[in-house]
Structures are given as structure tokens and as C-alpha cells.
Protein backbone atom coordinates (compact mmCIF):
# COMPACT_ATOMS: atom_id res chain seq x y z
CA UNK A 1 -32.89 3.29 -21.61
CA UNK A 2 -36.34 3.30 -20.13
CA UNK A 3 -38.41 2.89 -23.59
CA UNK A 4 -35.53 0.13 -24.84
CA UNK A 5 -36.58 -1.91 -21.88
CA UNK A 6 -40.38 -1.60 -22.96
CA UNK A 7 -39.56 -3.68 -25.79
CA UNK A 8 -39.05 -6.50 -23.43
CA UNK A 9 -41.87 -8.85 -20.97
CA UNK A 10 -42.22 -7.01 -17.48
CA UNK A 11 -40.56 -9.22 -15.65
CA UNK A 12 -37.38 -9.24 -17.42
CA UNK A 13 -37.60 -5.97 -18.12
CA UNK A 14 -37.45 -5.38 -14.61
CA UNK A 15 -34.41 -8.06 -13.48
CA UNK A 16 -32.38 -6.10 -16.35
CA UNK A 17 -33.28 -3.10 -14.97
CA UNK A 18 -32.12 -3.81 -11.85
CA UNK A 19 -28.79 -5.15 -12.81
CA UNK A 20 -28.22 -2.10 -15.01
CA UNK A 21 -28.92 0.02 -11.78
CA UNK A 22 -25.82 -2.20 -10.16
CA UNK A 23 -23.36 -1.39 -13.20
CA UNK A 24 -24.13 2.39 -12.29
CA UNK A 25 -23.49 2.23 -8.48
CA UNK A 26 -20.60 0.17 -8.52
CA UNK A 27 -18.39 0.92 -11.67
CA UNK A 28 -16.80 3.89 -9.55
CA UNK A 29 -16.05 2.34 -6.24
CA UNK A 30 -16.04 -2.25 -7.18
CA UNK A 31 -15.19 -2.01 -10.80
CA UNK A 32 -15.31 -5.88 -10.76
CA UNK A 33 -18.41 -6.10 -9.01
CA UNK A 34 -20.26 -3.77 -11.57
CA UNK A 35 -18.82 -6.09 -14.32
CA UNK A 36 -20.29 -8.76 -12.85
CA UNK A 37 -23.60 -7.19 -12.95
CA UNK A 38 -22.90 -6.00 -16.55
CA UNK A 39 -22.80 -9.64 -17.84
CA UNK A 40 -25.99 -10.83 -15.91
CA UNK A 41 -27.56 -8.09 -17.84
CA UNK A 42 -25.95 -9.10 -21.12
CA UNK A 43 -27.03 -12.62 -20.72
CA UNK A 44 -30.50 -11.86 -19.81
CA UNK A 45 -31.03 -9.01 -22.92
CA UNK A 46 -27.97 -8.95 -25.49
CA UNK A 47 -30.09 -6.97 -27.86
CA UNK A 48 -30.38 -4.44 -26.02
CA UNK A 49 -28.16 -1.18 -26.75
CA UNK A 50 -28.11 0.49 -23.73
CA UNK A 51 -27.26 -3.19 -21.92
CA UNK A 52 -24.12 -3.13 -24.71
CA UNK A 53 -22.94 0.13 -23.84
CA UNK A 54 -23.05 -0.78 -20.09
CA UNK A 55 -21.36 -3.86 -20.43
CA UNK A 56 -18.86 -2.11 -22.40
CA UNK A 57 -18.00 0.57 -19.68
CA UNK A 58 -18.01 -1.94 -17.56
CA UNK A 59 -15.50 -4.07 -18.98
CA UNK A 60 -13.37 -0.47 -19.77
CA UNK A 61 -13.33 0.40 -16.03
CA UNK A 62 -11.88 -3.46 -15.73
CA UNK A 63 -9.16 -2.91 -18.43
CA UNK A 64 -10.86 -5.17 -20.50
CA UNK A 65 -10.03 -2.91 -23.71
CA UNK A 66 -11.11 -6.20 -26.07
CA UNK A 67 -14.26 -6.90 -24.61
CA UNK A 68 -14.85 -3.17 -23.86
CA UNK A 69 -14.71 -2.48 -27.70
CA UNK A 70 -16.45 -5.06 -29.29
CA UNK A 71 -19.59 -4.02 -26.53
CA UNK A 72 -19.51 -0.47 -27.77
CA UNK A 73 -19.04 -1.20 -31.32
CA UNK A 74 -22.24 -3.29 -31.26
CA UNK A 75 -24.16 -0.41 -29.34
CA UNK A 76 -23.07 1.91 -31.76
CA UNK A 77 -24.42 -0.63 -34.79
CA UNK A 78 -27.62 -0.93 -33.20
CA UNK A 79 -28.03 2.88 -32.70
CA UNK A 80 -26.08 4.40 -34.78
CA UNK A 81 -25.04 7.22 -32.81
CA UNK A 82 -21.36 8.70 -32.89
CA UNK A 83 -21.17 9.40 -28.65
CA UNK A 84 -18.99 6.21 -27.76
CA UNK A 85 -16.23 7.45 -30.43
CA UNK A 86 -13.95 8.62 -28.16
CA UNK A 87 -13.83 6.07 -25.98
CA UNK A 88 -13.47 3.22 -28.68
CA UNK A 89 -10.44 5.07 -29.65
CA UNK A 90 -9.27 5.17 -25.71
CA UNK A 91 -9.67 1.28 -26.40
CA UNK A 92 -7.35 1.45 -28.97
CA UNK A 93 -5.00 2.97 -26.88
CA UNK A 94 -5.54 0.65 -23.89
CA UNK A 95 -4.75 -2.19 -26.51
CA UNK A 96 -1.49 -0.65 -27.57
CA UNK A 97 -2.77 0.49 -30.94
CA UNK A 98 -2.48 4.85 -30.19
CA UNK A 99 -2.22 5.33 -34.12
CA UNK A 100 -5.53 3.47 -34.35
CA UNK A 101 -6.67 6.17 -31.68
CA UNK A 102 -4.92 8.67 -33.73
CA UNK A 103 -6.29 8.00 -36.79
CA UNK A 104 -10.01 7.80 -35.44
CA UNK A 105 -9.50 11.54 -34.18
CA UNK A 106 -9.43 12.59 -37.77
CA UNK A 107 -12.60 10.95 -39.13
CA UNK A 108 -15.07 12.30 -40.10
CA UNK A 109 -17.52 11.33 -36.96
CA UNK A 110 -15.54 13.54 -35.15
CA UNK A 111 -17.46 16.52 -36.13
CA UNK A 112 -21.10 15.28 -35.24
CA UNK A 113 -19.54 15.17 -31.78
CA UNK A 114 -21.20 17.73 -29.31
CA UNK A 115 -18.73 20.08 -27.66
CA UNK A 116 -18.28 17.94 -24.46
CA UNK A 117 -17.28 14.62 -27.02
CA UNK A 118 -14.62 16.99 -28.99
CA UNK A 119 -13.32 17.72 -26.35
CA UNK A 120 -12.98 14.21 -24.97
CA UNK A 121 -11.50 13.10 -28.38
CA UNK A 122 -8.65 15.77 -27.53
CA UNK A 123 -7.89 14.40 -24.72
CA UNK A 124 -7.56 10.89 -26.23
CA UNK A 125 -5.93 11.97 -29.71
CA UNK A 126 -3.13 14.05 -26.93
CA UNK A 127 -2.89 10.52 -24.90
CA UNK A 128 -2.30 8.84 -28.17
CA UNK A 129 0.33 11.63 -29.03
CA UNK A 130 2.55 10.79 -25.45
CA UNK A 131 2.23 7.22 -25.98
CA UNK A 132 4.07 7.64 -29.33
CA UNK A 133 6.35 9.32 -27.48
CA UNK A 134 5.06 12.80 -28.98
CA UNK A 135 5.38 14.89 -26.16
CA UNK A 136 5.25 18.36 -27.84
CA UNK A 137 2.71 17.38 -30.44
CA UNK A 138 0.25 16.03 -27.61
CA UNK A 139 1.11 19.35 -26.17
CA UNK A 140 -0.16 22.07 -28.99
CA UNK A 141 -3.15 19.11 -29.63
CA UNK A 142 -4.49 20.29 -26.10
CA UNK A 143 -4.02 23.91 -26.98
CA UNK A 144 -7.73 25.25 -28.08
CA UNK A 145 -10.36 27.58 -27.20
CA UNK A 146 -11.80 25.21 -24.73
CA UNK A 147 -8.68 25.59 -22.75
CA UNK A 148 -8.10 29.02 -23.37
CA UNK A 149 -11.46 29.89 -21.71
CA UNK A 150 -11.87 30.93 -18.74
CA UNK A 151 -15.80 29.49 -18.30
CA UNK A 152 -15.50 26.62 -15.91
CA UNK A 153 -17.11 23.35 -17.65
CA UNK A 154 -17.86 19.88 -16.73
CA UNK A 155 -14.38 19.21 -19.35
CA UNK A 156 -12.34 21.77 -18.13
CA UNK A 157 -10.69 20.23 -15.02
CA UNK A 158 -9.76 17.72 -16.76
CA UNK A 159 -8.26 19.48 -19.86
CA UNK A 160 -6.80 21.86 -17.59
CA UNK A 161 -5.03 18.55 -15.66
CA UNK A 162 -3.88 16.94 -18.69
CA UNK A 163 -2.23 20.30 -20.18
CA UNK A 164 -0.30 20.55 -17.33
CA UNK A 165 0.85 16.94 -16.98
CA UNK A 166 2.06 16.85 -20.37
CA UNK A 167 4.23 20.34 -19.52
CA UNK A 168 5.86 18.72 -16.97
CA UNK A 169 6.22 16.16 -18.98
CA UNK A 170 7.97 18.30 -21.44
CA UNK A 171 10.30 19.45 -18.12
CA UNK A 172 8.59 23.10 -18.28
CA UNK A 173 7.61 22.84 -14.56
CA UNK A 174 6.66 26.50 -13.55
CA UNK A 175 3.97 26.41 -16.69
CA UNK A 176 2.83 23.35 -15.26
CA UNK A 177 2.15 24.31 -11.67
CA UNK A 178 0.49 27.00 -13.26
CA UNK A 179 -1.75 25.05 -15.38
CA UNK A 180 -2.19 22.62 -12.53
CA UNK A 181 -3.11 25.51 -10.11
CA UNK A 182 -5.77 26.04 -12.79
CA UNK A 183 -7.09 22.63 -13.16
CA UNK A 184 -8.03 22.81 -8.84
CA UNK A 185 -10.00 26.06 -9.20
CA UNK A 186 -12.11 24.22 -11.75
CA UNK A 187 -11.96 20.54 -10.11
CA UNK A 188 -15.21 21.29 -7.78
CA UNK A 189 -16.00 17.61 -7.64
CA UNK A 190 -12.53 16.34 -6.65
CA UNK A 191 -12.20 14.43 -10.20
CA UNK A 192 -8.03 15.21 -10.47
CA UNK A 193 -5.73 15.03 -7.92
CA UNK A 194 -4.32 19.13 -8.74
CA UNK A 195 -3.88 19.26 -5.33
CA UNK A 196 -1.42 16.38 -4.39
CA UNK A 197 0.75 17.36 -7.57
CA UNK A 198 0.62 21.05 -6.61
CA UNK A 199 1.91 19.89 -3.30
CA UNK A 200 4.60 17.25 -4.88
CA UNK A 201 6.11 20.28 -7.13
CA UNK A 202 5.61 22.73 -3.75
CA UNK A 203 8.09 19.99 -2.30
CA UNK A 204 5.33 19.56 0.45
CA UNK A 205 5.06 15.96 1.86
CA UNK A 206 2.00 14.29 3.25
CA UNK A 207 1.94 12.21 6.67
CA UNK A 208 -0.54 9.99 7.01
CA UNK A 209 -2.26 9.40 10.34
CA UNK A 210 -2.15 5.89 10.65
CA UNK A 211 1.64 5.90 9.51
CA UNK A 212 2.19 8.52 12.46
CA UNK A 213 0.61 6.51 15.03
CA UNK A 214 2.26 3.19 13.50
CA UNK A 215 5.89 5.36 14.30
CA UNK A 216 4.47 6.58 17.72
CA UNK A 217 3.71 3.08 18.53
CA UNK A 218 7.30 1.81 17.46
CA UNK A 219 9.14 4.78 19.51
CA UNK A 220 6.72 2.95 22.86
CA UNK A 221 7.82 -0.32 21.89
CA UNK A 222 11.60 0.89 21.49
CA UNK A 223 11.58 2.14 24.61
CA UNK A 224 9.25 -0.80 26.33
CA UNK A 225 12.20 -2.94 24.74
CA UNK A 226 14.61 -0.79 26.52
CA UNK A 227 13.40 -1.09 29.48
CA UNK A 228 13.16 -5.10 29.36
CA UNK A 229 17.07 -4.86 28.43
CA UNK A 230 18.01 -2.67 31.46
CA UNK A 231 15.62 -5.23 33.94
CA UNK A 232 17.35 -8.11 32.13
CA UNK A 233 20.49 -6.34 33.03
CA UNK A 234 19.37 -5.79 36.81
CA UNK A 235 18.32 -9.54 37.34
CA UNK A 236 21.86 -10.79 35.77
CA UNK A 237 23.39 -8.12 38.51
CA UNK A 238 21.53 -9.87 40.87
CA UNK A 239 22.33 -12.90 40.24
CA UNK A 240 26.06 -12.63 40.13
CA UNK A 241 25.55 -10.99 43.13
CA UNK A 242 24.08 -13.65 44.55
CA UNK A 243 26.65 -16.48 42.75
CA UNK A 244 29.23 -14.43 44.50
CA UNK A 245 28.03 -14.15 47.94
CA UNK A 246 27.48 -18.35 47.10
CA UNK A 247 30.96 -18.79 46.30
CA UNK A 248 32.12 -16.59 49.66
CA UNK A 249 30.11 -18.91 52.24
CA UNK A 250 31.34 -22.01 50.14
CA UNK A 251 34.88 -20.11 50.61
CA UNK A 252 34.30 -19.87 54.67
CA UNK A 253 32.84 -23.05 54.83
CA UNK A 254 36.17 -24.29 53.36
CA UNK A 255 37.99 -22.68 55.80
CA UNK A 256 36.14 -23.48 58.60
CA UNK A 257 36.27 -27.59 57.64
CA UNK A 258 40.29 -26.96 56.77
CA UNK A 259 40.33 -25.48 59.95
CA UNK A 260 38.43 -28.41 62.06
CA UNK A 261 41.23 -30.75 59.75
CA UNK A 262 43.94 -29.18 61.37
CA UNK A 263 42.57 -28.96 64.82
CA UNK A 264 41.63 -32.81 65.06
CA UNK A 265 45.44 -33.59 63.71
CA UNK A 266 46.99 -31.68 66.51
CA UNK A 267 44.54 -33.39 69.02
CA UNK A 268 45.92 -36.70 67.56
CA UNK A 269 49.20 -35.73 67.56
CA UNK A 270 48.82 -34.62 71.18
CA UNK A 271 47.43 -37.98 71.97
CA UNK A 272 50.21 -39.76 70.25
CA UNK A 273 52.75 -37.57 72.53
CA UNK A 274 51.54 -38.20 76.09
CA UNK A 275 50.78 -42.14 74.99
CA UNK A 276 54.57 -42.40 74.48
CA UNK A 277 55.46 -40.60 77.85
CA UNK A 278 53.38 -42.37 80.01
CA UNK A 279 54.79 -45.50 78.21
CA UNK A 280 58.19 -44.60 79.12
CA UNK A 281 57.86 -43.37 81.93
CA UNK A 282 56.11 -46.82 82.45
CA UNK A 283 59.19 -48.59 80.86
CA UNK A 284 61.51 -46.72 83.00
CA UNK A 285 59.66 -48.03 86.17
CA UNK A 286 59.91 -51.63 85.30
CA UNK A 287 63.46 -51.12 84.21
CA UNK A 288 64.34 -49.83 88.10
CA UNK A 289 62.17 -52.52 89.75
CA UNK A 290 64.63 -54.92 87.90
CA UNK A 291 67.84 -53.62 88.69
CA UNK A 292 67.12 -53.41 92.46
């Protein structure tokens, strides 16, 4: 990449450099971000190979199949090397065209590919096979030496992960823990997840942390909610309590004034009694005066 920048002024050479330097950094953890980069690069030096073929991973790691082809067909013009033929054909696939993908992995480029690139078109002529719905056939394309071995290469995780996937895809389960078993001892970088489907078929199940504490916090608020219940419950105990007691001194008080009522109306009535005595007895005095 280095001696294709040459070919361009110092300055530009350098900006294009740096962008390039982005695309690498970013296309595994901000896929978008590292297409970004990708096109300042593309606008700056289109003619360029190595700024195709990193535009066109780019735009692959985006899902950009299209875009991602027509990038690596032009670096692939301009060089004419055959090491980005197995990932045009993964294009085809990504575009919904496996027998494209299919009938690449028969051509004749094929062969000039180095061991790690046959390998890779394998893979993608197996892929191609399951998305046809092929499931055995994508299963004996995977079987070959390279698998068989027992040498650990930078290919043989992965081969060893997608042999097993399409086994239990194929319902033979036991070969595919097996084969998944085998894909972990060669995964040193952590490129598969062997492990979590080892664990799914192991019927072992994964708690995350954060989950955990999310529960743990739900049980405390269960029970803080509790808790407000049973003091909502105490203060309405209170105050019926204290409606009650209300309604006993409104009760007494009632008594007390019914009470008073009666007293004062057999005062009166007392009153009433010895006012009509003493005027008889006054009437009865007068009546005797008369008479004598």
C-alpha cells in the first residue's frame, strides 16, 4: 500500500494515508464509522487499488454487498490479482445470488488461490450450498484435508465452526458438539462463539450480571412496595380508629344535650305545677273572704 501511495504528492499521500489507517481501526468495532473514512479516502484517491479494496471491505462490513462488489471488482482490474475472489462471491451471496457464488467456486481462479483463499472459497461455496437449501451438499463441500488435520491454522477455527453448524443443521447434534468442541481448542483469538453453542447444546444457561442485579433490585422494590401497603394499611387503622372514637364523643355529647332537654322540661313542668297551686290556693282564699 505504501509504494501505491508514492505515486501520489506528499501531502495527499499522507491525508489518504491517514484515513486508510481509520478504515483499519474501526471496521471491527464502528463498522459505519470506518465506512465513513473509506469514502474520504475514495474521494481524495479513486485510483488507487489498495483505497478500492478498503472501501470495498468497508462497505462489506456495512452490508453494502452492491457497493462492496463493484469496489473490489475495480481493485482486482487495476491489479489483477485473484485474492478478493472469495469474497466477491460472499457478495453474491449477500445479494441473494448463492448460484452466482456457486458458480464462481468452480472457475478457474480458484486454483491460483493460496491455501488460506481455498479454503475461504469453501467456506463460501458451503454458505452458498445452505442458502439453496443444500444442507447435506454444503456438508461433504466442508469435508477436506484442511479439516481433517489436526495442525491448528489461522482457517481452522473457523472451518471447524462452520462444519459443525451445518451438522446441527442437518439435526446430527452429538457430531456437532463434537466438531464444535473442536472449533474452541483451535479458536485462540476468540473469533467463534464454540463456547456459547457448546453451552446452548450442554443445556447450560448464562445470567448476566446486570440482569441479576436488575432482579435483585425488583425483589427490594417488591418488598419496599410491601411495606408502603402494610403502613398504608396502619394509617387507614388509625384513622377509623380515630373516626370511631369521633363518632363516640359526638354519641355522648348527644346524650348529654338530650339529657339537659329533658332536665329543663321537667324544671318547666315543675314550674307550671306549683304556679297553679299557689293560684288556687290563692283563688280559694278570695273565694272564703267572700262568703263570710
Amino acid at each position: 500500500m505504501r509504494q501505491e501511495l508514492q505515486s501520489l504528492p506528499k501531502g495527499l499521500a499522507e491525508d489518504v494515508a491517514r484515513n486508510l489507517v481509520m478504515v483499519a481501526n474501526l471496521i471491527d468495532e464502528d463498522p459505519e464509522q470506518a465506512y465513513a473514512y473509506s469514502k474520504i479516502a475514495l474521494r481524495l484517491a479513486s485510483r488507487v487499488a489498495a483505497v478500492r479494496e478498503a472501501a470495498g471491505f468497508a462497505a462489506y462490513a456495512t452490508q453494502k454487498y452492491s457497493e462492496a462488489l463493484a469496489e473490489f471488482r475495480a481493485a482486482r482490474r487495476m491489479t489483477g490479482s485473484v485474492e478478493l475472489w472469495p469474497v466477491m462471491a460472499d457478495c453474491e451471496r449477500g445479494l441473494g445470488r448463492p448460484e452466482r457464488a456457486m458458480a464462481m467456486a468452480g472457475e478457474p481462479e480458484v486454483q491460483k488461490l493460496d491455501k488460506a483463499g481455498q479454503v475461504e472459497m469453501r467456506l463460501v461455496a458451503a454458505g452458498a450450498r445452505r442458502d439453496m437449501g443444500q444442507i447435506d451438499a454444503a456438508i461433504v463441500t466442508l469435508q477436506s484435508p484442511e479439516l481433517a488435520s489436526n495442525s491448528v491454522q489461522p482457517w481452522t477455527a473457523r472451518l471447524r465452526y462452520a462444519y459443525a453448524d451445518a451438522l446441527l443443521a442437518a439435526g446430527r447434534e452429538g457430531e456437532a458438539r463434537e466438531w464444535f468442541a473442536k472449533a474452541l481448542e483451535a479458536d485462540k483469538d476468540g473469533a467463534t462463539d464454540a463456547s456459547d453453542r457448546l453451552a446452548e447444546l450442554d443445556g447450560v444457561e448464562f445470567v448476566d450480571a446486570h440482569d441479576e442485579h436488575d432482579a435483585q433490585d425488583g425483589d427490594h422494590s417488591d418488598l419496599s412496595g410491601a411495606t408502603d401497603v402494610r403502613d398504608d394499611a396502619d394509617e387507614q387503622d388509625d384513622a377509623d380508629d380515630a373516626d370511631e372514637q369521633d363518632d363516640a364523643d359526638d354519641a355522648d355529647e348527644q346524650d348529654d344535650l338530650s339529657d339537659d332537654v329533658v332536665d329543663a322540661q321537667a324544671d318547666e313542668a315543675a314550674d307550671v305545677d306549683v304556679d297553679v297551686d299557689v293560684d288556687t290556693d290563692t283563688d280559694a282564699d278570695a273565694e272564703g273572704d267572700k262568703s263570710s
